[in-house]
N, C-alpha and C. Protein backbone atom coordinates (compact mmCIF):
# COMPACT_ATOMS: atom_id res chain seq x y z
N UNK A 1 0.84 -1.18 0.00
CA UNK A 1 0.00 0.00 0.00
C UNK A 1 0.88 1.24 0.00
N UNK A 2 1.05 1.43 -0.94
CA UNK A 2 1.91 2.93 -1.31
C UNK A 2 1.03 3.79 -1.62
N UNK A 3 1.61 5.42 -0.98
CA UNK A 3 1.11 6.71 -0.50
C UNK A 3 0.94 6.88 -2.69
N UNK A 4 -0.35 7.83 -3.18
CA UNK A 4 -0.23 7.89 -4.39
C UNK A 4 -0.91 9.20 -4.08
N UNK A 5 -0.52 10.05 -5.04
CA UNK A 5 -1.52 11.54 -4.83
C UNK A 5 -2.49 11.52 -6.19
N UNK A 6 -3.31 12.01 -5.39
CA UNK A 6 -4.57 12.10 -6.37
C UNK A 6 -5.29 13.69 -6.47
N UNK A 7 -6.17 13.79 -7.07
CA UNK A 7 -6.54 15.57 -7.10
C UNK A 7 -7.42 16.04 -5.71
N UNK A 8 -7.56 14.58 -5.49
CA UNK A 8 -8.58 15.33 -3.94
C UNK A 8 -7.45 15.43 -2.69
N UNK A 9 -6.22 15.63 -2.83
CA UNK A 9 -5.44 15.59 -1.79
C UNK A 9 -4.89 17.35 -2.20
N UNK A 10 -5.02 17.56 -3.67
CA UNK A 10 -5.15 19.16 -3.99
C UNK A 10 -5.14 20.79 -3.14
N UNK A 11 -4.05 21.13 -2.71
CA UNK A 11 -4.40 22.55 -1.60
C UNK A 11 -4.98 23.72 -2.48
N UNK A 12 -4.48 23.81 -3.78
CA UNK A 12 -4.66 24.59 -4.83
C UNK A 12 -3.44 25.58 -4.67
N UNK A 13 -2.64 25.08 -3.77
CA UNK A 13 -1.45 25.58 -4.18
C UNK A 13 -0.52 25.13 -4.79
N UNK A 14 0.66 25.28 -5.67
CA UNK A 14 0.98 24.28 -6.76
C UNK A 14 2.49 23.76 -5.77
N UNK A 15 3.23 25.09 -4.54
CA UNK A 15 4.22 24.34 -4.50
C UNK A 15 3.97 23.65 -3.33
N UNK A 16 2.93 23.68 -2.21
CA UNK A 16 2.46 22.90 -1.30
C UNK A 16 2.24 21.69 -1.82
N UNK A 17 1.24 21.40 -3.03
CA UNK A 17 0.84 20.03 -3.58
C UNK A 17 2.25 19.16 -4.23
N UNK A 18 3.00 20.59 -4.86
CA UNK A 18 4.54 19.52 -5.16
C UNK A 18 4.99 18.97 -3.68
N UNK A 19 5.42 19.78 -3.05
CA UNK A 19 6.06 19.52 -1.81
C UNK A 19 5.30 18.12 -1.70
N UNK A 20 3.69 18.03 -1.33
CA UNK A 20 3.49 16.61 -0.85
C UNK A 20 3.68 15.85 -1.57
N UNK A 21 3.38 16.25 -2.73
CA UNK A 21 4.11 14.74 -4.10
C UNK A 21 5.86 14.30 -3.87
N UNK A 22 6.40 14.84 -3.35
CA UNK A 22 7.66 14.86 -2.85
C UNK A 22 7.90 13.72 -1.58
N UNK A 23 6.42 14.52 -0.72
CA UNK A 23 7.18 13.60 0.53
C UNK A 23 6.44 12.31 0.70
N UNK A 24 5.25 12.14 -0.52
CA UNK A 24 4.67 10.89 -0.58
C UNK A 24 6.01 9.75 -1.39
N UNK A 25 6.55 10.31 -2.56
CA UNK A 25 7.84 9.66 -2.96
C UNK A 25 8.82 9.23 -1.91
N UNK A 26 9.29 10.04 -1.22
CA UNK A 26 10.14 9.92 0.02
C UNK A 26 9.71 8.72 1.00
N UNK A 27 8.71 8.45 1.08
CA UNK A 27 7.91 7.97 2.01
C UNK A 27 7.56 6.80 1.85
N UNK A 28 7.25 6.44 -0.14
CA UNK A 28 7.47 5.25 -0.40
C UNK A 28 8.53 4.49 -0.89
N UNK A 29 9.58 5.59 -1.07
CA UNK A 29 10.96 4.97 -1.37
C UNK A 29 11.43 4.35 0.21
N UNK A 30 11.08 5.26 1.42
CA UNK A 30 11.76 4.78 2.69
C UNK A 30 11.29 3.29 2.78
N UNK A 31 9.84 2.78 2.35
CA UNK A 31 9.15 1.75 2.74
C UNK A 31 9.62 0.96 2.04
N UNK A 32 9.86 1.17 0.57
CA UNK A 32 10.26 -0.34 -0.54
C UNK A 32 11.74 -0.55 0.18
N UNK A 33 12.44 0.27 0.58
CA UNK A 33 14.12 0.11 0.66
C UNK A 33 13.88 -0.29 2.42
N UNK A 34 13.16 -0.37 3.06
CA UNK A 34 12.81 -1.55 4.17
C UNK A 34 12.11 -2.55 3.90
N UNK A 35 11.03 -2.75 2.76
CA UNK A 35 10.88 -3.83 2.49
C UNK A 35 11.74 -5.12 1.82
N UNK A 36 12.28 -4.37 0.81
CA UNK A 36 13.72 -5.27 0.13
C UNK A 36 14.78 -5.49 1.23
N UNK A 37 14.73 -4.83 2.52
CA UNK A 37 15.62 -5.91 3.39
C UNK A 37 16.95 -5.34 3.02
N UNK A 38 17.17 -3.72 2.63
CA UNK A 38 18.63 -3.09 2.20
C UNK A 38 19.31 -3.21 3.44
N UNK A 39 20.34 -2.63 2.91
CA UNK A 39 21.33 -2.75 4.20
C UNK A 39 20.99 -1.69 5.32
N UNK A 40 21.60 -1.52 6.06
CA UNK A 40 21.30 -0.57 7.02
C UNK A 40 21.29 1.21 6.71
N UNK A 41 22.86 1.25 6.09
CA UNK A 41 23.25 2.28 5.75
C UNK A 41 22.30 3.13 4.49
N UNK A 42 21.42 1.97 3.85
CA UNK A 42 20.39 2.11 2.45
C UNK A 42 19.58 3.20 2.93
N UNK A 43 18.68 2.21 4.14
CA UNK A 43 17.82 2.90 5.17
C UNK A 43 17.55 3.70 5.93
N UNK A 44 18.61 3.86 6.19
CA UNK A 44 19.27 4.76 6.62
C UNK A 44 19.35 6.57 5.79
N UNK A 45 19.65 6.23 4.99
CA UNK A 45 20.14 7.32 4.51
C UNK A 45 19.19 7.49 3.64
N UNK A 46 17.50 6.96 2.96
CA UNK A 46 16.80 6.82 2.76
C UNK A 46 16.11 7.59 3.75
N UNK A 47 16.12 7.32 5.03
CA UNK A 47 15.71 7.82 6.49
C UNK A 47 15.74 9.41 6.46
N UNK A 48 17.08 9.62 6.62
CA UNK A 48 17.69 10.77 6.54
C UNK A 48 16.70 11.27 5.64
N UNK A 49 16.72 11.20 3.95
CA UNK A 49 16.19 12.49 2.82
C UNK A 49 14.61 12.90 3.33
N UNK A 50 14.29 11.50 3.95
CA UNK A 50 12.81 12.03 4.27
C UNK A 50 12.67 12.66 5.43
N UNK A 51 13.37 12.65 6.27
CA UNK A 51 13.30 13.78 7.37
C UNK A 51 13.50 15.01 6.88
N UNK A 52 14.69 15.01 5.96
CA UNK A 52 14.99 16.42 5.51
C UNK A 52 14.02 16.97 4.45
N UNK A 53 13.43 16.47 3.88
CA UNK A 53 12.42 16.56 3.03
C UNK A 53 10.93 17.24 4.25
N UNK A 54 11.03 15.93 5.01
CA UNK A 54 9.41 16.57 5.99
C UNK A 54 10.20 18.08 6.86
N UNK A 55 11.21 17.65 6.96
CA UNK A 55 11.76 19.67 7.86
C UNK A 55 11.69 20.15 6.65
N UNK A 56 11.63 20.51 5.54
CA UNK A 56 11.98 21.50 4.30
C UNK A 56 10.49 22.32 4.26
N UNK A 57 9.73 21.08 4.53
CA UNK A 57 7.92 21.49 3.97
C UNK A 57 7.76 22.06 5.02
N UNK A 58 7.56 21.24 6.29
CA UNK A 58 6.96 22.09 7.42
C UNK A 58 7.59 23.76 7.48
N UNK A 59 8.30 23.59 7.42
CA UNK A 59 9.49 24.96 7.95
C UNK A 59 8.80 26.16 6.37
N UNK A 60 8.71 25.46 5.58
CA UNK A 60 8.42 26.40 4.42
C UNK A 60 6.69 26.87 4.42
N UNK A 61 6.14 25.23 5.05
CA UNK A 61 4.82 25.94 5.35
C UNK A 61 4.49 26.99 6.52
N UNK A 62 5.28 26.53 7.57
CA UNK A 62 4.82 27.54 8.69
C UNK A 62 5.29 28.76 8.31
N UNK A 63 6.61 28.91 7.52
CA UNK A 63 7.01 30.08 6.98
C UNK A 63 5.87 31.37 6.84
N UNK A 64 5.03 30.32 5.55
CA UNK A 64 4.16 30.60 4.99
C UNK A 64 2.88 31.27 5.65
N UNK A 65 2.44 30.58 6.79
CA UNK A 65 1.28 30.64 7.71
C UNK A 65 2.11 31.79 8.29
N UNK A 66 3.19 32.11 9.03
CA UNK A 66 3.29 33.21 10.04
C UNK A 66 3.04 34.54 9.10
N UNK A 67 3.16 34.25 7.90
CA UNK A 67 3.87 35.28 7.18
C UNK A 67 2.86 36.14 6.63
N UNK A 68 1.03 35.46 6.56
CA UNK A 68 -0.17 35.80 6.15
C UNK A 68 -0.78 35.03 7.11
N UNK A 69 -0.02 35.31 8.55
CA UNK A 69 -1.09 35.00 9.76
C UNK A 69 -2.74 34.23 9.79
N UNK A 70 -1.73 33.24 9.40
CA UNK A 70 -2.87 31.87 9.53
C UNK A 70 -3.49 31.54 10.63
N UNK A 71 -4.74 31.57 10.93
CA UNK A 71 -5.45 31.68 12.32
C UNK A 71 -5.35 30.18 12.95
N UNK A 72 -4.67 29.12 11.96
CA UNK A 72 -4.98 27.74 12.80
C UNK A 72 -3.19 27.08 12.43
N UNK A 73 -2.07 28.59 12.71
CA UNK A 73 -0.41 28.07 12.91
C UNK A 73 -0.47 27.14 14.21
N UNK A 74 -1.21 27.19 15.29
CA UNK A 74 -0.52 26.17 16.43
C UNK A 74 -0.78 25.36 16.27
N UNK A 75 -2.15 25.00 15.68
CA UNK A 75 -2.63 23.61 15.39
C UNK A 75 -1.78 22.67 13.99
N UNK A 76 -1.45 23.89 13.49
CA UNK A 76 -0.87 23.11 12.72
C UNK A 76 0.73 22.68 12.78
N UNK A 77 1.16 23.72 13.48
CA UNK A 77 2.73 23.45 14.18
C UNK A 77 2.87 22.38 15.20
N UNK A 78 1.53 22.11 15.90
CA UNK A 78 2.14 21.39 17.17
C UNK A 78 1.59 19.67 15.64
N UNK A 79 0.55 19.42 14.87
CA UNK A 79 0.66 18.65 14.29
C UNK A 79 2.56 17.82 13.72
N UNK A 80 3.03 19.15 13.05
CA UNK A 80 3.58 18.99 12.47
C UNK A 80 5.28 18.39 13.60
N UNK A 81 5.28 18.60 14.90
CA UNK A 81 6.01 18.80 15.93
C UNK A 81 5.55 17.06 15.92
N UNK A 82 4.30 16.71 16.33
CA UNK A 82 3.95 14.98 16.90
C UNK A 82 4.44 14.35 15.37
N UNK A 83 4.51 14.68 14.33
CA UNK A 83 4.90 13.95 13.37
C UNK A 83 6.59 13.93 13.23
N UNK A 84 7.55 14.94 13.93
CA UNK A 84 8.77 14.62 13.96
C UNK A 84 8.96 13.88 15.03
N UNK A 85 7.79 13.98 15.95
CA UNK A 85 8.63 12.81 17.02
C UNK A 85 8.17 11.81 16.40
N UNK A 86 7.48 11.09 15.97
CA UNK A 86 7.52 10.05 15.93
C UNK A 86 8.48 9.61 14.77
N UNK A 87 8.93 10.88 14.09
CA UNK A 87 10.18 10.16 12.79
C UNK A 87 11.13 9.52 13.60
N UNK A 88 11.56 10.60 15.19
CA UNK A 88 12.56 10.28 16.19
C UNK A 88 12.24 8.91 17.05
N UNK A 89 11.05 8.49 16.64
CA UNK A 89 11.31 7.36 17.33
C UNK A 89 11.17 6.32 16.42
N UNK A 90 10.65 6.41 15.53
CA UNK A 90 10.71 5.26 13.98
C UNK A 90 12.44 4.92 13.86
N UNK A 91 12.90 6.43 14.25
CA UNK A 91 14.54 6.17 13.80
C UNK A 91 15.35 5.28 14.88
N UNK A 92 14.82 5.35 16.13
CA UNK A 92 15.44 5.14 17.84
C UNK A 92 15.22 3.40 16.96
N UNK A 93 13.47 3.25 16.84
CA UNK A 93 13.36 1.72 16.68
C UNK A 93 14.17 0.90 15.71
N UNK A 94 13.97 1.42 14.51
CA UNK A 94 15.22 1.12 14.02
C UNK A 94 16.38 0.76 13.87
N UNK A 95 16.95 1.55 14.33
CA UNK A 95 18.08 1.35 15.08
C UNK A 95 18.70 0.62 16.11
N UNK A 96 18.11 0.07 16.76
CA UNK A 96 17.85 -0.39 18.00
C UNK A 96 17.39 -2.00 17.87
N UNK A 97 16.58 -2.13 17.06
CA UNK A 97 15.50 -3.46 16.38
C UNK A 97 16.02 -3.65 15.21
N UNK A 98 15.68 -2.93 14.40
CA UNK A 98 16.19 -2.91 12.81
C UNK A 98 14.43 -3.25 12.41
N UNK A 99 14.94 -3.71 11.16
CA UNK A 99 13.08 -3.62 10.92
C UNK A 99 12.81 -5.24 10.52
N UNK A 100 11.50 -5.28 10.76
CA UNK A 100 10.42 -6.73 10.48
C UNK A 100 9.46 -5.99 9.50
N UNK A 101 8.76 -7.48 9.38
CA UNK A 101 7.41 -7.07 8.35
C UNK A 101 6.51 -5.92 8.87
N UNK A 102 6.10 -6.60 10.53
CA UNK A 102 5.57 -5.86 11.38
C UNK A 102 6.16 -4.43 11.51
N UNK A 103 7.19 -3.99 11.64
CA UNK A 103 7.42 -2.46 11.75
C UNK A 103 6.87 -1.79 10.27
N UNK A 104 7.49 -2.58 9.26
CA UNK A 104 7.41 -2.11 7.78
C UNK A 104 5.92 -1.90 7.77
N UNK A 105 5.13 -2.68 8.05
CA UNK A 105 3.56 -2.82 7.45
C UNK A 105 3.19 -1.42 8.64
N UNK A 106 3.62 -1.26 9.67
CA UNK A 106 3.04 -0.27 10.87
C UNK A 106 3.28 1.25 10.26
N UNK A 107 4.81 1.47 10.36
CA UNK A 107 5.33 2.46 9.75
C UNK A 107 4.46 2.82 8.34
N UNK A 108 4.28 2.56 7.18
CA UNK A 108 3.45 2.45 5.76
C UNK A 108 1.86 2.70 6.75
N UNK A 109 1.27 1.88 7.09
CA UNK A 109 0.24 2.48 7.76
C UNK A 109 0.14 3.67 8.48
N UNK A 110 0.99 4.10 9.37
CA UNK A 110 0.62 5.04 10.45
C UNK A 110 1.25 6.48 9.44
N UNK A 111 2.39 6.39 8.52
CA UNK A 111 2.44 7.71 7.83
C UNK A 111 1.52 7.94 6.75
N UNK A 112 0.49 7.14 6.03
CA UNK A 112 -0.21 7.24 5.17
C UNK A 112 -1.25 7.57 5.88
N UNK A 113 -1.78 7.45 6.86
CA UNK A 113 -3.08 7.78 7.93
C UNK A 113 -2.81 9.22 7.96
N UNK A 114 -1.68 9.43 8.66
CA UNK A 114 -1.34 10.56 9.15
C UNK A 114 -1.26 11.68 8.15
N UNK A 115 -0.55 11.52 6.90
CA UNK A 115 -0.64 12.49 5.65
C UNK A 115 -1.95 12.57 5.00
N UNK A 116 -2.59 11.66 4.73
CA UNK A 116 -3.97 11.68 3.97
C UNK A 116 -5.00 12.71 4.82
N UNK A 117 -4.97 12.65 6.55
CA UNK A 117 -5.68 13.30 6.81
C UNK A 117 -5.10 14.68 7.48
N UNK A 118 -3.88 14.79 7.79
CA UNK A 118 -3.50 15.87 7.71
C UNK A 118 -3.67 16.93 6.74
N UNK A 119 -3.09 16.20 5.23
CA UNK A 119 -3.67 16.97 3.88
C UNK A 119 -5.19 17.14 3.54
N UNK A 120 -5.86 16.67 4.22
CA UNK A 120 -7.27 16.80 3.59
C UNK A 120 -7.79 17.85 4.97
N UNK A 121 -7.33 17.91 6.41
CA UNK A 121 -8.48 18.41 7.23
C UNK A 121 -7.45 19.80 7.17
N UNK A 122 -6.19 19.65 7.59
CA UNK A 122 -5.81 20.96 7.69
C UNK A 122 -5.08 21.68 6.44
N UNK A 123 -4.02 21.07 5.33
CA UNK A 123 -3.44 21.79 4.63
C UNK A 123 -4.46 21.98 3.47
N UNK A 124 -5.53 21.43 3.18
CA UNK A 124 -6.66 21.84 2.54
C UNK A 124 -7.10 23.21 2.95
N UNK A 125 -7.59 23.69 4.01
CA UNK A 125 -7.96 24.73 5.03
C UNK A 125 -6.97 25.55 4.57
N UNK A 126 -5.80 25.41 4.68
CA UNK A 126 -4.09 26.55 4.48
C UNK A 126 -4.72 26.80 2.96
N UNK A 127 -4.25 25.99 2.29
CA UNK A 127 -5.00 26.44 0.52
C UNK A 127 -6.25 26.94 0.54
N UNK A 128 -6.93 27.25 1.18
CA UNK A 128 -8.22 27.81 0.77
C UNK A 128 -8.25 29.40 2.06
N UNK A 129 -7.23 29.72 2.42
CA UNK A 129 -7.31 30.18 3.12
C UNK A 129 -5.96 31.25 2.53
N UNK A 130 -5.57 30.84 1.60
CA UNK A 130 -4.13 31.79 0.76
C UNK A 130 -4.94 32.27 -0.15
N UNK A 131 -5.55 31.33 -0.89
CA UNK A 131 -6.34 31.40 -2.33
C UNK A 131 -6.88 32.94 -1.98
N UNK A 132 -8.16 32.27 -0.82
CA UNK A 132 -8.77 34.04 -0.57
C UNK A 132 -8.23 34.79 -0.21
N UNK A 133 -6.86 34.92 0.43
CA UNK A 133 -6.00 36.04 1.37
C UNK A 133 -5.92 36.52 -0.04
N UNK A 134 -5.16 35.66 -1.08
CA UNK A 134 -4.67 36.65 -2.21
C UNK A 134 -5.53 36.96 -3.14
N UNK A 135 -6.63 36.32 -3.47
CA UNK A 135 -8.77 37.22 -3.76
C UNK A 135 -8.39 38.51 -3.20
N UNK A 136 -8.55 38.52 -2.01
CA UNK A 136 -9.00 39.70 -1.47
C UNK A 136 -7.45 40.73 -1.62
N UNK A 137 -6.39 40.40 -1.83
CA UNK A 137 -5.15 41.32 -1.75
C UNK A 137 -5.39 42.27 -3.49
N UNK A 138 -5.72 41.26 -3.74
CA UNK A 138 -5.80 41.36 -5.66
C UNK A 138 -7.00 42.32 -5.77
N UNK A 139 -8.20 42.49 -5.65
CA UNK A 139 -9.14 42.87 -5.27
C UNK A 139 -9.17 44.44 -4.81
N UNK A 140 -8.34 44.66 -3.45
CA UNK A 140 -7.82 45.92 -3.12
C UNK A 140 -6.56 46.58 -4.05
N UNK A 141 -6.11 45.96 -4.65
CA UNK A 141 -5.13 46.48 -4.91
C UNK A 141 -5.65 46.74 -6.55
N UNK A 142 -6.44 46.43 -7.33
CA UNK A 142 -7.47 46.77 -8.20
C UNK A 142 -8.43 47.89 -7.97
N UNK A 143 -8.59 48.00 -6.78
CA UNK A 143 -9.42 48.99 -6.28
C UNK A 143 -8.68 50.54 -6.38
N UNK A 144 -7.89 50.32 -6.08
CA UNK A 144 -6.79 51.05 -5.32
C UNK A 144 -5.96 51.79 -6.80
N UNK A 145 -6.25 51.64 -7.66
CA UNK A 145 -5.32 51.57 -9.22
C UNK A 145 -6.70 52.03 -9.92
N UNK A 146 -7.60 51.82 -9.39
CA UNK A 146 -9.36 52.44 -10.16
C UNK A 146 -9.08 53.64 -9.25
């Protein structure tokens, strides 16, 4: 069960929706290269791009939210905060265990739960909530030139 984007996962922003087409790739490359049983260092460093990949987005989205004072940044910061810990502890287990079917099949479940409805309840909300910030910026500033 690999993460696939489809148009209803859509913010209507084009580099938010790349970004998640990004970290759904990331996400299923981390899973096939634990399923094939790579070496450590594979997984590892597989591990790594997708962390750096999920800090690139968050950090660029909250950017984004402080920057046109998004009325729902904590909710979406402290989201985005429970999803690095648990990268920090996917990585601890790992490390520590190494991986089984059971982690592989858990991990693939619990980040596909977690993105599908993250992207649909809140970064849906962020896109529809820029769209009109910049309606209404466009709007005045049309006004404003009449």
């Amino acid at each position: 069960m690999s993460l696939h984007w489809d148009n209803s996962l859509s913010t209507g922003i084009d580099n938010i929706d790349n970004q998640h087409k990004e970290l759904f790739n990331s996400i299923n490359k981390l899973v096939y290269v634990m399923k094939e049983e790579k070496v450590v260092d594979e997984v590892l460093k597989s591990l790594d791009l997708f962390e750096k990949c999920v800090i690139k987005h968050f950090n660029e989205e909250e950017a984004i939210m402080k920057q046109r004072n998004y009325p729902k940044f904590s909710l979406q910061h402290s989201q985005h905060e429970e999803f690095k810990n648990q990268l920090k502890i996917l990585r601890n287990i790992f490390e520590t265990t190494g991986v089984s079917s059971l982690f592989v099949i858990t991990v693939q479940q619990k980040m596909a739960k977690w993105s599908r409805k993250h992207i649909m309840e809140l970064d849906k909300d962020l896109g529809k909530f820029l769209i009109e910030k910049s309606r209404i910026q466009e709007e005045t500033l049309f006004k404003k030139v009449n």
